[in-house]
PDB file of N, CA and C in Angstrom:
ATOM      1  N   UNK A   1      93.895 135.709 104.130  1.00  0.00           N
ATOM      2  CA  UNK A   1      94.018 137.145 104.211  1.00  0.00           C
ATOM      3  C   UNK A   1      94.159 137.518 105.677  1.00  0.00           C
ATOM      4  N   UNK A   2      95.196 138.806 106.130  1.00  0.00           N
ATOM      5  CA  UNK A   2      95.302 138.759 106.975  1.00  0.00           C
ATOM      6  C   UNK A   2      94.421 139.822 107.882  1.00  0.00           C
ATOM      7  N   UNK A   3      93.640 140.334 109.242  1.00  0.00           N
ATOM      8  CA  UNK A   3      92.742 141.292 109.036  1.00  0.00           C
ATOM      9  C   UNK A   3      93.739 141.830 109.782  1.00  0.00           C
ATOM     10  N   UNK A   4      93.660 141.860 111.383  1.00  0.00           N
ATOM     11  CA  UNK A   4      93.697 143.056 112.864  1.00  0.00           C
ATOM     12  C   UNK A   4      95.721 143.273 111.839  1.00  0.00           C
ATOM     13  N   UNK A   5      96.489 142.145 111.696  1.00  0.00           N
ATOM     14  CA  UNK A   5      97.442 142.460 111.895  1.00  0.00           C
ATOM     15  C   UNK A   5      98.225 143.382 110.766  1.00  0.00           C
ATOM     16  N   UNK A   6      97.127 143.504 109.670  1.00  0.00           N
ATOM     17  CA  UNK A   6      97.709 144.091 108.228  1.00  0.00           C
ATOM     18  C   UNK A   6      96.666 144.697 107.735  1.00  0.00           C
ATOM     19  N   UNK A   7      96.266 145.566 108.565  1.00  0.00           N
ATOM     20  CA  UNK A   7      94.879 145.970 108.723  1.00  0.00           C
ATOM     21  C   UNK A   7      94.809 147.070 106.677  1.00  0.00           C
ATOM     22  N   UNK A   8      95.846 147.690 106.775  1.00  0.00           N
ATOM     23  CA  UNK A   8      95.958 148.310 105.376  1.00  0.00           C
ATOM     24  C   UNK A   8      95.543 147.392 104.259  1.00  0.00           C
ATOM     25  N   UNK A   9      96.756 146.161 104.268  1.00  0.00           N
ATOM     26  CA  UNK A   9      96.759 145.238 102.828  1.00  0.00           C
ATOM     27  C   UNK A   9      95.148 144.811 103.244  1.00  0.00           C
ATOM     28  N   UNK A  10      94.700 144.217 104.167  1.00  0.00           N
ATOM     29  CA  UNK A  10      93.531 144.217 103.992  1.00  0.00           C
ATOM     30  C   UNK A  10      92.433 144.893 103.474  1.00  0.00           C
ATOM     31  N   UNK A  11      92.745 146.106 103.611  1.00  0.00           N
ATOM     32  CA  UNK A  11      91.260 146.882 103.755  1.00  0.00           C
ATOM     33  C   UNK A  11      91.281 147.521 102.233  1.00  0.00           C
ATOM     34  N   UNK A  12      93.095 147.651 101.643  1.00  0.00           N
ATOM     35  CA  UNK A  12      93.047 147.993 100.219  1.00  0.00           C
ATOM     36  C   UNK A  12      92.146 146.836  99.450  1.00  0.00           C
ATOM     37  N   UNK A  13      92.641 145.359  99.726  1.00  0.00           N
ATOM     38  CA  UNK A  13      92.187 144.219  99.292  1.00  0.00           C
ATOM     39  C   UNK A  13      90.979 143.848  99.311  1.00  0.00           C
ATOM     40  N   UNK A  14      89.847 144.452 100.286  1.00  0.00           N
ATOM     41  CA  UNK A  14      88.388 144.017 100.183  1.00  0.00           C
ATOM     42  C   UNK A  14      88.087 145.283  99.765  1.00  0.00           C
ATOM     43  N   UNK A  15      88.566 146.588  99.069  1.00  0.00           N
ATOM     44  CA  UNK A  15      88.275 147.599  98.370  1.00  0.00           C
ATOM     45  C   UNK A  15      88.298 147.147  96.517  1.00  0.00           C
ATOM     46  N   UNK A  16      89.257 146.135  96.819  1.00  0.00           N
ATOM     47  CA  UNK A  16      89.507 145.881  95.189  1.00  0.00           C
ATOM     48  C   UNK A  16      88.357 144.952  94.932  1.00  0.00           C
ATOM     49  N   UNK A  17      88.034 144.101  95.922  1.00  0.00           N
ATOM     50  CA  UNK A  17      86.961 143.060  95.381  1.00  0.00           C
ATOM     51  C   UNK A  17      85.574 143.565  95.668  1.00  0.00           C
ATOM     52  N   UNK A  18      85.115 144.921  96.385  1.00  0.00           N
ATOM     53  CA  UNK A  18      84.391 145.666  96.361  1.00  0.00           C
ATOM     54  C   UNK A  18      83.813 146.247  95.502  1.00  0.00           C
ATOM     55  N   UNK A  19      84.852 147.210  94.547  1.00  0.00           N
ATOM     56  CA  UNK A  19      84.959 147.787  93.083  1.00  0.00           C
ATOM     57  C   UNK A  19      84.611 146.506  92.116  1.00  0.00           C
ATOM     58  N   UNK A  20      84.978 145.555  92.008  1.00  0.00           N
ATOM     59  CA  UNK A  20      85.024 144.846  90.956  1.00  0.00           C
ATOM     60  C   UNK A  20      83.765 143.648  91.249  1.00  0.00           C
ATOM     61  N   UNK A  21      82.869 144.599  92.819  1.00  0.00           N
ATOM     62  CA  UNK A  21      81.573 143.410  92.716  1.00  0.00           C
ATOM     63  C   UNK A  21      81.554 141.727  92.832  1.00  0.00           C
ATOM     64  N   UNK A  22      82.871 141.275  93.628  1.00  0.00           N
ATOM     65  CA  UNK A  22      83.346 140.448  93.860  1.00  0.00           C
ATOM     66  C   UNK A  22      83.728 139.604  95.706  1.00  0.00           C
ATOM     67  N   UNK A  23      82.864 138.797  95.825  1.00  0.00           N
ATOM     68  CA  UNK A  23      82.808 138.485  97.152  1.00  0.00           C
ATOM     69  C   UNK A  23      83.303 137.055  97.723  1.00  0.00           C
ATOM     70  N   UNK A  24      84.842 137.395  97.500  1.00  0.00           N
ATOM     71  CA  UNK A  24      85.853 136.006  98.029  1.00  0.00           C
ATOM     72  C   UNK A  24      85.069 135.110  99.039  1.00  0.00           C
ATOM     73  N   UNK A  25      85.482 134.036  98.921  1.00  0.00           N
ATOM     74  CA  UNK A  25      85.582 132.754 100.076  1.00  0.00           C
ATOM     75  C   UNK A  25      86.980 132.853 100.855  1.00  0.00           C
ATOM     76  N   UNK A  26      87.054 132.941 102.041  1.00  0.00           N
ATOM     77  CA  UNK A  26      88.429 132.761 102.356  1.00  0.00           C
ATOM     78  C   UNK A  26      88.478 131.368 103.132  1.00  0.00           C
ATOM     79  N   UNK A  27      89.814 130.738 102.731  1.00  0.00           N
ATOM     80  CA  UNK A  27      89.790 129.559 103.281  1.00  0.00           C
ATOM     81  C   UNK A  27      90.722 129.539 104.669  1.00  0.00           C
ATOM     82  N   UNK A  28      91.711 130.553 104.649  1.00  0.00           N
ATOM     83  CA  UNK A  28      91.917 130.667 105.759  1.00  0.00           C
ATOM     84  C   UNK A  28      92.400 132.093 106.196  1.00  0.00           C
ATOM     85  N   UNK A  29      92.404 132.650 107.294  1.00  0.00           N
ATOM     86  CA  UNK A  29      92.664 134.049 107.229  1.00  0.00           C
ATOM     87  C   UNK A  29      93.994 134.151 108.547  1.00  0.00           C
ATOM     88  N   UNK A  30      94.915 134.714 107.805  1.00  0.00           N
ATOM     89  CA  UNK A  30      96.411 134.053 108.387  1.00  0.00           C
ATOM     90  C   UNK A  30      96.826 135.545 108.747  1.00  0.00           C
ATOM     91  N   UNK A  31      98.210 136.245 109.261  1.00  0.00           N
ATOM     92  CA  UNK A  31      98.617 137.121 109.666  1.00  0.00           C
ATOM     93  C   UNK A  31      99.804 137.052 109.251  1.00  0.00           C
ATOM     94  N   UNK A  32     100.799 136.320 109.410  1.00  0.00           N
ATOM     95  CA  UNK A  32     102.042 135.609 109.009  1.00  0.00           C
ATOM     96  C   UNK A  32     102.934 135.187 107.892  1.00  0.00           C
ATOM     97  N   UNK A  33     103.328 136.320 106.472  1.00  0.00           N
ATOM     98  CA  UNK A  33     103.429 136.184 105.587  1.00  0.00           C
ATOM     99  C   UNK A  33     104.060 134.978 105.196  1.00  0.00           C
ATOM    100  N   UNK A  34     105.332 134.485 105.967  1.00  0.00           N
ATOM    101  CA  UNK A  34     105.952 133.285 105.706  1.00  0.00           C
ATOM    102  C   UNK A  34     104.926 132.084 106.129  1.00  0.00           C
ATOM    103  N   UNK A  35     103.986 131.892 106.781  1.00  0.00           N
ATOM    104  CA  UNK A  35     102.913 131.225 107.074  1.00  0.00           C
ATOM    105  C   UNK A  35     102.135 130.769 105.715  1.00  0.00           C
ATOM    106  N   UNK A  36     101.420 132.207 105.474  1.00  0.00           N
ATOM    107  CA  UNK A  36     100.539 132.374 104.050  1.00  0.00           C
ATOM    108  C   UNK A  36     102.105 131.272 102.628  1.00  0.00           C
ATOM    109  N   UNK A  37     103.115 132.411 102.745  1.00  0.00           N
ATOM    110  CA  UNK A  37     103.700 131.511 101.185  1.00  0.00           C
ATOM    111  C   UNK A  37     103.729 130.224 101.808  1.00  0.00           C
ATOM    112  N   UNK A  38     104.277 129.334 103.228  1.00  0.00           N
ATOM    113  CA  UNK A  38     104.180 128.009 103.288  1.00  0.00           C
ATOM    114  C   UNK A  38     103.115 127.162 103.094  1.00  0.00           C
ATOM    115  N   UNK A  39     101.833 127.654 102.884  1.00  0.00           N
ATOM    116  CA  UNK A  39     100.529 126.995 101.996  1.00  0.00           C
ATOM    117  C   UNK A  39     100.691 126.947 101.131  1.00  0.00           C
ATOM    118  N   UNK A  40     100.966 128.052 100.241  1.00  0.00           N
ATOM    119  CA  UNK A  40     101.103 128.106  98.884  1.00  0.00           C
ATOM    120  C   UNK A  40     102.376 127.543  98.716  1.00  0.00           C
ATOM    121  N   UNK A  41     103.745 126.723  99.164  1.00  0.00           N
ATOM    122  CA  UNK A  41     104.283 126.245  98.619  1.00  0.00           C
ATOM    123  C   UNK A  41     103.726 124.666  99.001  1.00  0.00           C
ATOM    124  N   UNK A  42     103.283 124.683  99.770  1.00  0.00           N
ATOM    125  CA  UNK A  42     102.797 123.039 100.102  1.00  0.00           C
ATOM    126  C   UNK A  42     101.536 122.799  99.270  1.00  0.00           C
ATOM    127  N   UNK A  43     101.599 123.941  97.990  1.00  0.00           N
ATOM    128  CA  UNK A  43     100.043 123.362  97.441  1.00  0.00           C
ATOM    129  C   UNK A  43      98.862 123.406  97.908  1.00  0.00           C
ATOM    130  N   UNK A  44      98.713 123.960  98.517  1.00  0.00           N
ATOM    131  CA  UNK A  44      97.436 124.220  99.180  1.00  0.00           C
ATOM    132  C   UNK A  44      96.370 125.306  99.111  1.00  0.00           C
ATOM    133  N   UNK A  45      96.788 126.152  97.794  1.00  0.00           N
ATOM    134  CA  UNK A  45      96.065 127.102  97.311  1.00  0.00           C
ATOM    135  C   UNK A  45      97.074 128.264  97.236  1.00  0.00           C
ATOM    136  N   UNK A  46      96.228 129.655  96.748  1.00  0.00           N
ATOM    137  CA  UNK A  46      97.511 130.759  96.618  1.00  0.00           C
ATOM    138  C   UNK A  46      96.545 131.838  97.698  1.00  0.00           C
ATOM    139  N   UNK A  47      97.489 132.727  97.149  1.00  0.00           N
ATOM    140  CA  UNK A  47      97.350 133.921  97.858  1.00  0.00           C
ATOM    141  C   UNK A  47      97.854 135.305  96.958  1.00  0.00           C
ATOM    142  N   UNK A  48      96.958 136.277  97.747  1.00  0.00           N
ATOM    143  CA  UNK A  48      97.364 137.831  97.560  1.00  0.00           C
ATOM    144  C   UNK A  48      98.498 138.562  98.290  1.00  0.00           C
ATOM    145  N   UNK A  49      99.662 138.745  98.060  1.00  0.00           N
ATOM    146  CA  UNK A  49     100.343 139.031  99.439  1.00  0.00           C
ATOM    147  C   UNK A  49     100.764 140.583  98.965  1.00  0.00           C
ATOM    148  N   UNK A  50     101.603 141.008  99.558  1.00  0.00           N
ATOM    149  CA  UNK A  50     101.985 142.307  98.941  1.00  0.00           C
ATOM    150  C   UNK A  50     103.227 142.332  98.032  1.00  0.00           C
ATOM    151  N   UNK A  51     103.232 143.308  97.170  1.00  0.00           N
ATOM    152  CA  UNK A  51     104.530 142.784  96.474  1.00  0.00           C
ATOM    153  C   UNK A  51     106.159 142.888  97.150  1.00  0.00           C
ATOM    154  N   UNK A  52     106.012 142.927  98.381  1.00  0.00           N
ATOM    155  CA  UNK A  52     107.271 142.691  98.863  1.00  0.00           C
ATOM    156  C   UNK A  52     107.755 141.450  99.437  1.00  0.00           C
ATOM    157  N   UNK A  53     106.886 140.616  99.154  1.00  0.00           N
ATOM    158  CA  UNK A  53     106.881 138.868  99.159  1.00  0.00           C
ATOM    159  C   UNK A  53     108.161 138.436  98.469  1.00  0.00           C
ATOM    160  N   UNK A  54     108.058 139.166  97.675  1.00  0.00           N
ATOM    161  CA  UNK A  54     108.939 138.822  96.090  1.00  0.00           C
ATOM    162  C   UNK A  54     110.137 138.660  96.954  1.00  0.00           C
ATOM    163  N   UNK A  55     110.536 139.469  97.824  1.00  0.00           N
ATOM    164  CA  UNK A  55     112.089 139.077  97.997  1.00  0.00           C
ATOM    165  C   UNK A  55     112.028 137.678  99.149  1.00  0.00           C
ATOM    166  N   UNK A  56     111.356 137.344  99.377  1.00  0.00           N
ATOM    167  CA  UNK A  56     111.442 136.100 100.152  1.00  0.00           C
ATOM    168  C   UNK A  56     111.869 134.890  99.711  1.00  0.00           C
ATOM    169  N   UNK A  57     111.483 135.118  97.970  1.00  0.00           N
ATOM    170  CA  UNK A  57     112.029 133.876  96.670  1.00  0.00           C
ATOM    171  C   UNK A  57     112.035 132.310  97.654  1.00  0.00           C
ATOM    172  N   UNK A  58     110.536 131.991  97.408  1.00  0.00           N
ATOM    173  CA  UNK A  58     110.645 130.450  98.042  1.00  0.00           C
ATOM    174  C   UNK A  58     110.403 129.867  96.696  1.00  0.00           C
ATOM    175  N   UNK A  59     111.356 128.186  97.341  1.00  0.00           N
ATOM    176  CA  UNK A  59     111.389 128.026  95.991  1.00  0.00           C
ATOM    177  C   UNK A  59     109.610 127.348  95.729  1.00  0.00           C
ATOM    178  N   UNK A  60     109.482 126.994  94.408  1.00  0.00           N
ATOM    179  CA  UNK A  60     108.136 126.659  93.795  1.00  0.00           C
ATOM    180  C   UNK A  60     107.338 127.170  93.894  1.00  0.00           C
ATOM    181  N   UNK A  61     107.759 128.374  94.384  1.00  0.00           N
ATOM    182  CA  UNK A  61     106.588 129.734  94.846  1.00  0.00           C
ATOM    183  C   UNK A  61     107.107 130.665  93.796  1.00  0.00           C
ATOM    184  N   UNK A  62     105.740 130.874  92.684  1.00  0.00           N
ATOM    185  CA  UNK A  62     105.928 131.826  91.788  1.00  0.00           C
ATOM    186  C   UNK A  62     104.912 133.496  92.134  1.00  0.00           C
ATOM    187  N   UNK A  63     105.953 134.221  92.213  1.00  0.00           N
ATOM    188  CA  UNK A  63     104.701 135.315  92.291  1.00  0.00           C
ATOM    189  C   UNK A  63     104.598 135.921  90.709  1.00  0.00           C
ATOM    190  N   UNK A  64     103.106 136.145  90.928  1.00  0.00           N
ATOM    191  CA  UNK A  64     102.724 137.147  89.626  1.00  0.00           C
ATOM    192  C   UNK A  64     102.006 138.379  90.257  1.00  0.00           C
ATOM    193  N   UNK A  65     102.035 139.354  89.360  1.00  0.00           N
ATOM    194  CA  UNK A  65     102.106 140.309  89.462  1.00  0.00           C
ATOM    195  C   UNK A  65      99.753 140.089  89.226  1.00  0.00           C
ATOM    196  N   UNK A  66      99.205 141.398  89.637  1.00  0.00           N
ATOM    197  CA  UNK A  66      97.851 141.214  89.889  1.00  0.00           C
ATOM    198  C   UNK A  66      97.664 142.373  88.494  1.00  0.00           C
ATOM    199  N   UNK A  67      96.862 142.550  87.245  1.00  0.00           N
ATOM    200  CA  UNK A  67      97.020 143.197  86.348  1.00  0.00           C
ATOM    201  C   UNK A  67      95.660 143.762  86.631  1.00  0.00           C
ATOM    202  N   UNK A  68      94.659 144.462  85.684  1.00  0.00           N
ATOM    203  CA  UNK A  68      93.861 145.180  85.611  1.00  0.00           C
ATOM    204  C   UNK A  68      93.112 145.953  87.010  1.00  0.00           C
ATOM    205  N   UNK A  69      94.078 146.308  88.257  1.00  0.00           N
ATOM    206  CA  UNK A  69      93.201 146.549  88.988  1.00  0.00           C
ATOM    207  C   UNK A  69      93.664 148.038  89.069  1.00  0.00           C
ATOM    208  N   UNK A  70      92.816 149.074  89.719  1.00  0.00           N
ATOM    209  CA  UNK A  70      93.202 150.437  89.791  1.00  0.00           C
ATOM    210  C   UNK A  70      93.947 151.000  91.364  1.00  0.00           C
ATOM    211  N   UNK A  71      94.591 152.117  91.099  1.00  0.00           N
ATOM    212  CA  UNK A  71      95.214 152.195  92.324  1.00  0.00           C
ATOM    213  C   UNK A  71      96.581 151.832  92.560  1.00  0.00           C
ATOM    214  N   UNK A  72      97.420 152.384  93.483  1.00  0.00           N
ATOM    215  CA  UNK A  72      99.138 151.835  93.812  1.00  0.00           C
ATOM    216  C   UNK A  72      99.099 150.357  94.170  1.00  0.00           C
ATOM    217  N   UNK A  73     100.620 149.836  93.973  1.00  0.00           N
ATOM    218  CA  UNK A  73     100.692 148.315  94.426  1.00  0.00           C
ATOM    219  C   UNK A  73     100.943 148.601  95.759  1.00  0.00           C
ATOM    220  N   UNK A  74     100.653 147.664  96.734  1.00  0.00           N
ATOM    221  CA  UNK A  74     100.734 147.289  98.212  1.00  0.00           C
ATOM    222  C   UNK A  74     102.155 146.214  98.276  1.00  0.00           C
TER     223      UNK A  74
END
């Protein structure tokens, strides 16, 4: 997750796990969206990104969409 540099997607993102009483581990906390999907295509775990990831289409990188949470998408 990224903090100083995406200070919004962040702060929506520890609001959602706030509401829902939920207190992540982060394994690494990155800034660099093409950074973040190159973990997640090397297997190395996933991520929350915003939904404008989607147009980056790497391959073996599937995005899904995040369902039951309240509020606009980021």
């Amino acid at each position: 997750m990224a903090t100083a540099e995406a200070r919004y997607s962040h702060e929506a993102l520890v609001g959602v796990f706030r509401r829902a009483e939920v207190v992540p581990r982060y394994g690494h906390q990155l800034s660099q969206l093409h950074t973040i999907l190159a973990l997640v295509r090397a297997e190395l775990g996933l991520a929350l990104v915003p939904r404008a990831a989607e147009t980056l289409k790497l391959d073996s990188v599937v995005p899904r969409p995040v369902t039951g949470v309240e509020g606009e998408p980021v």
